[in-house]
C-alpha atoms as a PDB file:
ATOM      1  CA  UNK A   1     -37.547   9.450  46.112  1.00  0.00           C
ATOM      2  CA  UNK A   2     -36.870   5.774  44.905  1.00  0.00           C
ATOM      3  CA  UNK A   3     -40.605   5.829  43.260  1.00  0.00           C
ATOM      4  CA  UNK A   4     -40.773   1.691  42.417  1.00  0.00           C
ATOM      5  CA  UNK A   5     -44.057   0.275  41.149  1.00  0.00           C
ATOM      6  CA  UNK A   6     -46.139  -2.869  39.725  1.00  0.00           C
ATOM      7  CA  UNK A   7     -46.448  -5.370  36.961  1.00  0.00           C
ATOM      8  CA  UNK A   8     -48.666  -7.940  36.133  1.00  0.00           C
ATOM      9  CA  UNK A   9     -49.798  -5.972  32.943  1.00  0.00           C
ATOM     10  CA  UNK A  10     -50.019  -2.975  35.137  1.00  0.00           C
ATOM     11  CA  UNK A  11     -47.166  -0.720  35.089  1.00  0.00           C
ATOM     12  CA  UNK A  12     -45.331   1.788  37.178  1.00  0.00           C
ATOM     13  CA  UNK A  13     -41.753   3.089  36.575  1.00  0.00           C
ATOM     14  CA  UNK A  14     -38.823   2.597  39.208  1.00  0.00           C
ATOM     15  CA  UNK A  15     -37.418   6.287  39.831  1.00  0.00           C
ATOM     16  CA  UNK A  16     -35.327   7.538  42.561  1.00  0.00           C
ATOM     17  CA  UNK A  17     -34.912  10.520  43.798  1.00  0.00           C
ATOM     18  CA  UNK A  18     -32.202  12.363  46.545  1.00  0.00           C
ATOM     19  CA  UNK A  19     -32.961  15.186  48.754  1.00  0.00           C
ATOM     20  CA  UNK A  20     -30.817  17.326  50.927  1.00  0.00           C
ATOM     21  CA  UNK A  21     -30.761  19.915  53.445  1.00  0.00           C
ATOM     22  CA  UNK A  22     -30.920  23.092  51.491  1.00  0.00           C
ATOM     23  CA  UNK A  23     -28.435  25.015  54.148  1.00  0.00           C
ATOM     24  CA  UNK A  24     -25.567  22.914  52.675  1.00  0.00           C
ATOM     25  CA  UNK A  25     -24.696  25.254  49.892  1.00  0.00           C
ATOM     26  CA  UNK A  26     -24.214  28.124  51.694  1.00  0.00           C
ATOM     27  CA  UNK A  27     -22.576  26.881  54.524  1.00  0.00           C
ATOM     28  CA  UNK A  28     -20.093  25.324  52.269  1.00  0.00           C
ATOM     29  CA  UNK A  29     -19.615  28.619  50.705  1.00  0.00           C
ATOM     30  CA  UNK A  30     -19.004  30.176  54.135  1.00  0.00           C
ATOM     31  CA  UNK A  31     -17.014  27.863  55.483  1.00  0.00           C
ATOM     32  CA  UNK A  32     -13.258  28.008  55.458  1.00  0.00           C
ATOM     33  CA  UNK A  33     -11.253  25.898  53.179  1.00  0.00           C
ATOM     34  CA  UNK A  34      -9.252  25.389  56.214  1.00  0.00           C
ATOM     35  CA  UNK A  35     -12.541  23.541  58.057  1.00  0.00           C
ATOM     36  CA  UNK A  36     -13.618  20.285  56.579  1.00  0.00           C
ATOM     37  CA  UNK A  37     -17.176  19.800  56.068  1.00  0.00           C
ATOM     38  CA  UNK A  38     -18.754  16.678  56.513  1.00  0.00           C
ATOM     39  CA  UNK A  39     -22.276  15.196  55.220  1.00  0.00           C
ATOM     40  CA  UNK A  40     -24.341  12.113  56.485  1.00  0.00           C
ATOM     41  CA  UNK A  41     -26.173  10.770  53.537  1.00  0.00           C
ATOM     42  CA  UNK A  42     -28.168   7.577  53.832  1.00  0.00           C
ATOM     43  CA  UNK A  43     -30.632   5.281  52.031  1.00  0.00           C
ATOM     44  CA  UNK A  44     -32.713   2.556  53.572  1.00  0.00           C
ATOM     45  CA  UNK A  45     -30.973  -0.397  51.839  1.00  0.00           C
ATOM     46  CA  UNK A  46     -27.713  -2.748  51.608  1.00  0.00           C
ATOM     47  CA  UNK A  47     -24.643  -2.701  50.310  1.00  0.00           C
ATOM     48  CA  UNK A  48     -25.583  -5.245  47.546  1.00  0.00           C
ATOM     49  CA  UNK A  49     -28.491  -2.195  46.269  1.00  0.00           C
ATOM     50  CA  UNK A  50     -28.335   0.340  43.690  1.00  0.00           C
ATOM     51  CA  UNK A  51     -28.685   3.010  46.245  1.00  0.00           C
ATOM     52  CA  UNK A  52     -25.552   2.784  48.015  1.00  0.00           C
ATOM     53  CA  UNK A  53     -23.693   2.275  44.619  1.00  0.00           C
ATOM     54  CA  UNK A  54     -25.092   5.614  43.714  1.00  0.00           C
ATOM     55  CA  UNK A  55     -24.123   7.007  46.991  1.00  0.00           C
ATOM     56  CA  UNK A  56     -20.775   5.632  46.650  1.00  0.00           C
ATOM     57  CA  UNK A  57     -20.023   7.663  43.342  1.00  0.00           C
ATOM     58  CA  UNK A  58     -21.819  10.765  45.002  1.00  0.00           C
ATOM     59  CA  UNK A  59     -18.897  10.225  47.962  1.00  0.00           C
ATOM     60  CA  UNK A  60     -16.272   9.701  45.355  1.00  0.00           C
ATOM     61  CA  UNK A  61     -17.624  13.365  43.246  1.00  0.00           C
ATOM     62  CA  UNK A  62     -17.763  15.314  46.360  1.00  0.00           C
ATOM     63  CA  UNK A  63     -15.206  14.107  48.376  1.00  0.00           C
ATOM     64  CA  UNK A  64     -12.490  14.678  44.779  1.00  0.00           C
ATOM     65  CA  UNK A  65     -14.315  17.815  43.348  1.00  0.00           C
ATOM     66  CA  UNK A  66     -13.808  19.364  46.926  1.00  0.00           C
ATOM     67  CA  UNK A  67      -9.847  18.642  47.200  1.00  0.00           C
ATOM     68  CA  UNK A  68     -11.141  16.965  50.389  1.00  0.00           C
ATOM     69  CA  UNK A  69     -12.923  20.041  51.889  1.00  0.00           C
ATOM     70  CA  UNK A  70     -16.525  18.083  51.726  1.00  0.00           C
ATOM     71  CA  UNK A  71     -16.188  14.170  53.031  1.00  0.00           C
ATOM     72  CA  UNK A  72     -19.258  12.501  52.603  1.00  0.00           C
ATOM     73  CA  UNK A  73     -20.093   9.756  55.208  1.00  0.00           C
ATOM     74  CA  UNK A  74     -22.027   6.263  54.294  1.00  0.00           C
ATOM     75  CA  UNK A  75     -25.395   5.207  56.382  1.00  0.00           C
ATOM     76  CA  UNK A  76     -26.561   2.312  54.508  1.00  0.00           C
ATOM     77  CA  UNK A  77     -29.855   0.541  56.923  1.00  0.00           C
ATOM     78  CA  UNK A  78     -31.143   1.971  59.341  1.00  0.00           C
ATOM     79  CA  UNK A  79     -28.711   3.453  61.311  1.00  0.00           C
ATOM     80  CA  UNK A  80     -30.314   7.133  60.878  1.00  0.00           C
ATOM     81  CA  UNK A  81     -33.474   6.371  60.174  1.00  0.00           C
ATOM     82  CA  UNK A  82     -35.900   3.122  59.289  1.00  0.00           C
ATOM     83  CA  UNK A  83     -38.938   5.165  57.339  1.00  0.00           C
ATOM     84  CA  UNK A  84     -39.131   7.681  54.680  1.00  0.00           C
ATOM     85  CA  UNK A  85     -40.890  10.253  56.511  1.00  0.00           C
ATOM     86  CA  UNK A  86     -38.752   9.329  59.443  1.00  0.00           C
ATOM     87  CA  UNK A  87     -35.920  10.447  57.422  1.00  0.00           C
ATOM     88  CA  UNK A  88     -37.389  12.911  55.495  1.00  0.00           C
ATOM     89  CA  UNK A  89     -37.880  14.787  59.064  1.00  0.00           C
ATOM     90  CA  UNK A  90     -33.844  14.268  60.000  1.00  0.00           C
ATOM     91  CA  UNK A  91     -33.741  16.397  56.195  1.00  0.00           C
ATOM     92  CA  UNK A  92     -35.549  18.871  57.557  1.00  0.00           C
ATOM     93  CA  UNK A  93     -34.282  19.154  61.213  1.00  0.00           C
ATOM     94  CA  UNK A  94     -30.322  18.903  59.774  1.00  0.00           C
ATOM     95  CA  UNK A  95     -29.696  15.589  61.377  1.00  0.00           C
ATOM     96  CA  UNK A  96     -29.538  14.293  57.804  1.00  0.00           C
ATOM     97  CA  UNK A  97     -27.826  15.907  54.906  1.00  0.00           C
ATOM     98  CA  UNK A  98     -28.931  13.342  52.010  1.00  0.00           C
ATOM     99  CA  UNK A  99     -31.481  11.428  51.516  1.00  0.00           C
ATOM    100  CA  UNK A 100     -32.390   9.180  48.667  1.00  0.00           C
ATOM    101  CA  UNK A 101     -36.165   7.580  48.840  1.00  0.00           C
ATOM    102  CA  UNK A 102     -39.118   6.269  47.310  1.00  0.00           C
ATOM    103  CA  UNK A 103     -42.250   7.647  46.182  1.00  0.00           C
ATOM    104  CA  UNK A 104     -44.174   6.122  48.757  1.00  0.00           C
ATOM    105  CA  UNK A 105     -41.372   7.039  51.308  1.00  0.00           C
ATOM    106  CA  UNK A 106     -41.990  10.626  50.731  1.00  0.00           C
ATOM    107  CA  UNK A 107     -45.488  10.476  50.505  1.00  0.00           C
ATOM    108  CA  UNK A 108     -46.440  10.714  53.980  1.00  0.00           C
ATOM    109  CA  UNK A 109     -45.146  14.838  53.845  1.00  0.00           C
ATOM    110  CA  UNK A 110     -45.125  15.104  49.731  1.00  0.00           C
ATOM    111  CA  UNK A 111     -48.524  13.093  49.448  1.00  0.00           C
ATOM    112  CA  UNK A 112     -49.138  14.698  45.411  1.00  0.00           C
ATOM    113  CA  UNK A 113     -45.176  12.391  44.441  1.00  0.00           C
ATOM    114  CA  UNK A 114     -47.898   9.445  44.325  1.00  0.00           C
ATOM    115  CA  UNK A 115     -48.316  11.038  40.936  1.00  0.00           C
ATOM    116  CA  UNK A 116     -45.269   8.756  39.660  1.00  0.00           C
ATOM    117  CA  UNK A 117     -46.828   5.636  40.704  1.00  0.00           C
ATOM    118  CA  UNK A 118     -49.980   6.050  38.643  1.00  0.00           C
ATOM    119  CA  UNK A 119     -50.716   2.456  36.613  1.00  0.00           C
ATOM    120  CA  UNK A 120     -50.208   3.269  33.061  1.00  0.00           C
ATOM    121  CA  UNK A 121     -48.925   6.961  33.499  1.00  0.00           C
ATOM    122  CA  UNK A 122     -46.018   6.598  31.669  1.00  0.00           C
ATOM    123  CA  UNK A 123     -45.944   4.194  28.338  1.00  0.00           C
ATOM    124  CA  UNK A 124     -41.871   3.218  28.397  1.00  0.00           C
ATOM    125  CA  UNK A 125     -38.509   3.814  29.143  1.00  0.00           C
ATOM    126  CA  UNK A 126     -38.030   6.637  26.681  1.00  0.00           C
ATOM    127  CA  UNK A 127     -41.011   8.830  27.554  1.00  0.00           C
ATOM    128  CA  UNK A 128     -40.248   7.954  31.558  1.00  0.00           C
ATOM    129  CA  UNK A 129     -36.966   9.576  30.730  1.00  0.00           C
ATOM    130  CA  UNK A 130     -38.589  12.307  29.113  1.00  0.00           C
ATOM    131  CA  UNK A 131     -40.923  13.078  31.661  1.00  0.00           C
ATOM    132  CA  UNK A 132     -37.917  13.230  34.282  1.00  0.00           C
ATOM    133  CA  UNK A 133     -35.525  15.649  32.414  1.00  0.00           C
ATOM    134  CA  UNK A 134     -38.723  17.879  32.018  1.00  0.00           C
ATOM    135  CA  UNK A 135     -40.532  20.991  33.613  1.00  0.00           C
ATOM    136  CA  UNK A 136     -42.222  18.264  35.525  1.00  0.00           C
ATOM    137  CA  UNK A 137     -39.083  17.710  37.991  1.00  0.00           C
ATOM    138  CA  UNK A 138     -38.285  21.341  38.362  1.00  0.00           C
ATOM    139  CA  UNK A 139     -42.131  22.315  39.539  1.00  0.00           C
ATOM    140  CA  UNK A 140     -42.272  19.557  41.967  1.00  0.00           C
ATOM    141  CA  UNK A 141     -38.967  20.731  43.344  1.00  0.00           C
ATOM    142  CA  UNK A 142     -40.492  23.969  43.732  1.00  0.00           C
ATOM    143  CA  UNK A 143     -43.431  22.693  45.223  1.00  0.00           C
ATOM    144  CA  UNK A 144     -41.364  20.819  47.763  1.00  0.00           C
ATOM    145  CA  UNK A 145     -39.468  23.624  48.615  1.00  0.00           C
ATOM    146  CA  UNK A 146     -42.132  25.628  49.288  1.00  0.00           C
ATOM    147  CA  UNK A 147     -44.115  22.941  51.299  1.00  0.00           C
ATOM    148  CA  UNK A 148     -41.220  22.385  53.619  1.00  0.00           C
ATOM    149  CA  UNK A 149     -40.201  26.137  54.520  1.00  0.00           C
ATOM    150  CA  UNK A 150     -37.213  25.719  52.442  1.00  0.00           C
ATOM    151  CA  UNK A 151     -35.680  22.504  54.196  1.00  0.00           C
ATOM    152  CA  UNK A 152     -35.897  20.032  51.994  1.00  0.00           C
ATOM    153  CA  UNK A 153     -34.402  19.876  48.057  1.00  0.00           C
ATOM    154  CA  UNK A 154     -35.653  17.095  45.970  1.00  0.00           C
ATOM    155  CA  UNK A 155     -31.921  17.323  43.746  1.00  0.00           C
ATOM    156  CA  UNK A 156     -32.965  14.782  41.144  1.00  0.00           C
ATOM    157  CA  UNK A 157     -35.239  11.863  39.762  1.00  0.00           C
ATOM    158  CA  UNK A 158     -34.262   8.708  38.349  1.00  0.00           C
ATOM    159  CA  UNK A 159     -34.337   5.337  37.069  1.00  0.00           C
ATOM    160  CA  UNK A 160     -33.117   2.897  39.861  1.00  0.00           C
ATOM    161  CA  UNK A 161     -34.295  -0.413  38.449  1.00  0.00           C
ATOM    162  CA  UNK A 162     -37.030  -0.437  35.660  1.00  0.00           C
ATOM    163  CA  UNK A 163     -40.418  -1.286  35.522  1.00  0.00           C
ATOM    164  CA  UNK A 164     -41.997  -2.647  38.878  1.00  0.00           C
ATOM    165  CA  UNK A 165     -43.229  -6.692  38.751  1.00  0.00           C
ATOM    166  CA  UNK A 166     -45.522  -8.237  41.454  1.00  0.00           C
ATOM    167  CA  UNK A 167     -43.788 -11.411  42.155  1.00  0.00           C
ATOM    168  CA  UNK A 168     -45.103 -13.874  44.831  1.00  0.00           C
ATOM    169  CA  UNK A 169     -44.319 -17.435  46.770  1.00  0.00           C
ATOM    170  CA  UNK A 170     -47.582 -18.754  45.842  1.00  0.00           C
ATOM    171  CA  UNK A 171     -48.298 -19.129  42.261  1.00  0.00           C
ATOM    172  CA  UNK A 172     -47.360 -17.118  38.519  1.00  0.00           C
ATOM    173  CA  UNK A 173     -49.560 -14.172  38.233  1.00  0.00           C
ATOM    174  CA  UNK A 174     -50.973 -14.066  34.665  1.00  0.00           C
ATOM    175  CA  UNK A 175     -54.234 -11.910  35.248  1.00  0.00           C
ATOM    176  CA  UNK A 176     -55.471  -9.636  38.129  1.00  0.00           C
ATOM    177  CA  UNK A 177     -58.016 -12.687  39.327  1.00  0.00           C
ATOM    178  CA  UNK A 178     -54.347 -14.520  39.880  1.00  0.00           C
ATOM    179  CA  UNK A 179     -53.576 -12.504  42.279  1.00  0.00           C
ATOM    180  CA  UNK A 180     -56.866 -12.543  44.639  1.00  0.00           C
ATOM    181  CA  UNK A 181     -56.086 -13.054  48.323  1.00  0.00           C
ATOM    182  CA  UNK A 182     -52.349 -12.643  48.313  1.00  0.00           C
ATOM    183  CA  UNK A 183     -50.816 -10.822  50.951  1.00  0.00           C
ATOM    184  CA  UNK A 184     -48.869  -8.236  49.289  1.00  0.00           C
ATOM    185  CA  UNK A 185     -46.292  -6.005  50.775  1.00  0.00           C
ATOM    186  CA  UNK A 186     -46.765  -2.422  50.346  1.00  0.00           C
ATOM    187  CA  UNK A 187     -44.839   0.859  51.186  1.00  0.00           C
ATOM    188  CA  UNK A 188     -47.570   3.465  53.395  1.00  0.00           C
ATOM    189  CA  UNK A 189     -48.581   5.446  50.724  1.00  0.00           C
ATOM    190  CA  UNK A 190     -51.675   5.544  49.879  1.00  0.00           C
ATOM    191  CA  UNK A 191     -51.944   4.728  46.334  1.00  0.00           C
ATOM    192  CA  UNK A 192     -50.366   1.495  46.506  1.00  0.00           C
ATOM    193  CA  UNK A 193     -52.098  -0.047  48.527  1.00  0.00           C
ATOM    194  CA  UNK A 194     -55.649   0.527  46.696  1.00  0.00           C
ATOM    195  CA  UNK A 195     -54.562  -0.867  43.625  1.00  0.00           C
ATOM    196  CA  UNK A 196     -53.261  -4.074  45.800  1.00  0.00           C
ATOM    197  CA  UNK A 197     -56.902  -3.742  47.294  1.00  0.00           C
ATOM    198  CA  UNK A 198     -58.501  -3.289  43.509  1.00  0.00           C
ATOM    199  CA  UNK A 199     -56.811  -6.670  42.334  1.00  0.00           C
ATOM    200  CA  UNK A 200     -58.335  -8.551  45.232  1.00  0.00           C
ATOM    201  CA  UNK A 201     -55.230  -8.937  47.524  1.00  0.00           C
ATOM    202  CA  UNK A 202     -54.634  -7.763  50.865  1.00  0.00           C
ATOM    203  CA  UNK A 203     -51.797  -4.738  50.894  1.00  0.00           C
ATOM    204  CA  UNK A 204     -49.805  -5.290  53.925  1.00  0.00           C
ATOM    205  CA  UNK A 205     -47.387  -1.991  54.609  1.00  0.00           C
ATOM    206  CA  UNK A 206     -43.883  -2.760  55.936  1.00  0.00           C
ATOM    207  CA  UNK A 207     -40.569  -0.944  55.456  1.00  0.00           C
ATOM    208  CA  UNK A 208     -38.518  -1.949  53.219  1.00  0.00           C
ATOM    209  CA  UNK A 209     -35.741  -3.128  55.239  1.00  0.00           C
ATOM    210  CA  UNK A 210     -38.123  -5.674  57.401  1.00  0.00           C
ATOM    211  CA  UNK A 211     -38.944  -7.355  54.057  1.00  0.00           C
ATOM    212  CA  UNK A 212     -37.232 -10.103  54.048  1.00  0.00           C
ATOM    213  CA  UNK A 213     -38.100 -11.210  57.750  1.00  0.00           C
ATOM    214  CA  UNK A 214     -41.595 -10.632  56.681  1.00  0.00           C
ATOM    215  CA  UNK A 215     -41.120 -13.084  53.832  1.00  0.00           C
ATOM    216  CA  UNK A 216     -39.112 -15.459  56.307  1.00  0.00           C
ATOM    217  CA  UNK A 217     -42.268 -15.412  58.620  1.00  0.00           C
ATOM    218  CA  UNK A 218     -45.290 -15.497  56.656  1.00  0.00           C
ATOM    219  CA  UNK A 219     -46.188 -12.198  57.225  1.00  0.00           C
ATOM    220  CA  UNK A 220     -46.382 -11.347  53.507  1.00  0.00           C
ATOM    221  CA  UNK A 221     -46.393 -13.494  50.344  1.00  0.00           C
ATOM    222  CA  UNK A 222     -45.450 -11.292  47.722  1.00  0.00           C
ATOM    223  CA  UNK A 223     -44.260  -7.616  46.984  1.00  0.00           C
ATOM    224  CA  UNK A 224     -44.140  -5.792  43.723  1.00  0.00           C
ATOM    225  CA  UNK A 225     -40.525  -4.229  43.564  1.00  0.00           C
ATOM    226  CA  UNK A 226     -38.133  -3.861  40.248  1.00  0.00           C
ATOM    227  CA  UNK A 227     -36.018  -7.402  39.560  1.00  0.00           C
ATOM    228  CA  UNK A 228     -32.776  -5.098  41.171  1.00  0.00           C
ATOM    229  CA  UNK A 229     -34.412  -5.217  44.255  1.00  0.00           C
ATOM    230  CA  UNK A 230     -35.596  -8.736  44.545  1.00  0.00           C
ATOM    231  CA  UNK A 231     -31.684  -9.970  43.519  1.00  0.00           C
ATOM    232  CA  UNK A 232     -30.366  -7.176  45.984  1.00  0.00           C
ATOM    233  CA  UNK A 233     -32.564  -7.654  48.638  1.00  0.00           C
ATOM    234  CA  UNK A 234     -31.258 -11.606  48.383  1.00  0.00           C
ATOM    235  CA  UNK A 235     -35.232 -12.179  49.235  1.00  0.00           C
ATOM    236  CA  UNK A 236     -36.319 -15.815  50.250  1.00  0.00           C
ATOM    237  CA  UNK A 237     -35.414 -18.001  46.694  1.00  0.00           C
ATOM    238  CA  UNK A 238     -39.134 -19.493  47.410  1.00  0.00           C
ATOM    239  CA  UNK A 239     -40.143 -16.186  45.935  1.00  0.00           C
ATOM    240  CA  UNK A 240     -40.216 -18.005  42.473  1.00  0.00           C
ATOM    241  CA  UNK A 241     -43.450 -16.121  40.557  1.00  0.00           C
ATOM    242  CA  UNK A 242     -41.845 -12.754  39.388  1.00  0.00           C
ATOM    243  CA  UNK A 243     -44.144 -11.757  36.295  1.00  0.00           C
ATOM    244  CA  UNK A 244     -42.750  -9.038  34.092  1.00  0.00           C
ATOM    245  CA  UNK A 245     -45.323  -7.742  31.167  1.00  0.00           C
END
């Protein structure tokens, strides 16, 4: 998952999270040393995000802890897939090895992951932390496991850019009333976009990598995303009312 959430006195931690095929193991182990494996991992982002530099030391593992048995091949965009459970589905039919998403990405076929975007849930960075080394991580592994017939692997949770802040091209966001009418771009899931609707703005789903067009165009006026992502993303520099709690 990528799990990314809010600000504005509300708060939501940015976690990540990878999945992969779970045939990959033992098809390694079968294979000869003599045949080189190869895996297509992707993440719907750029080269300037914290996803690919993550993938980029996952290629650099792999590809040395193999003695060049395993390569790892880079599919940074949307070259494989544009939508979570787009790619969640390559996972599952082996047209994707690895996978790293958000929480709302992997809603749409792991709707109960909405859990990590809960205002409030979790109080800071050291109980976050806590919460993803726990028991916590390895049920819902199971759980996802189970739900997809043994296709999918969630192999980890993290923290890919801190809390989440609602920043906008309009005006500073100081209290929920600030942020009535806004057009606010959300991921599909479900949860996000009622609390959008509960502080009086309009949630407006669009993938992640149409963003900044969307910004460009009028289409939205704000997003709530982790300051990584807004500096990544390189999103409009209009986009001057970040507020961080």
């Amino acid at each position: 998952m990528k799990l990314k959430i809010l600000t504005i006195n509300l708060r939501g931690f940015c976690v990540g999270a990878a999945f992969m095929g779970t045939g990959l193991v033992s098809d390694a182990q079968a294979a000869s040393h003599a045949e080189k494996i190869t895996l297509r991992a992707t993440a719907n982002s750029n080269e300037n995000d914290e996803d690919y530099d993550g993938l980029v030391v996952f290629k650099n593992y792999v590809e040395n802890a193999s003695n060049g048995a395993i390569a790892v091949d880079l599919f940074i965009g949307t070259q494989l897939c544009s939508k979570g459970a787009e790619c969640l589905q390559g996972i599952a039919d082996g047209s994707i090895d690895i996978y790293i998403s958000t929480s709302g990405g992997a809603a749409g076929i792991f709707p109960y992951v909405q859990v990590l975007d809960l205002p409030y849930l979790l109080r800071d960075d050291r109980i976050a932390e806590e919460v993803l080394q726990s028991d916590f991580v390895r049920t819902m592994r199971a759980q996802m496991l189970a739900d997809s017939g043994d296709t999918i692997r969630l192999m980890t949770i993290g923290n890919t850019g801190g809390w989440r802040n609602f920043a906008n091209t309009q005006r500073p966001i100081q209290k929920p009333s600030d942020m009535e009418g806004l057009k606010i771009r959300t991921v599909v899931a479900d949860l996000p976009q009622e609390l959008v609707k509960a502080l009086g703005a309009s949630p407006t789903p669009i993938p992640w990598p149409e963003l900044f067009t969307s910004f460009q165009t009028g289409v939205v006026e704000g997003s709530k995303n982790g300051i990584t992502d807004v500096m990544g993303m390189k999103i409009p520099r209009r986009r001057s009312a970040i507020h961080d709690p």
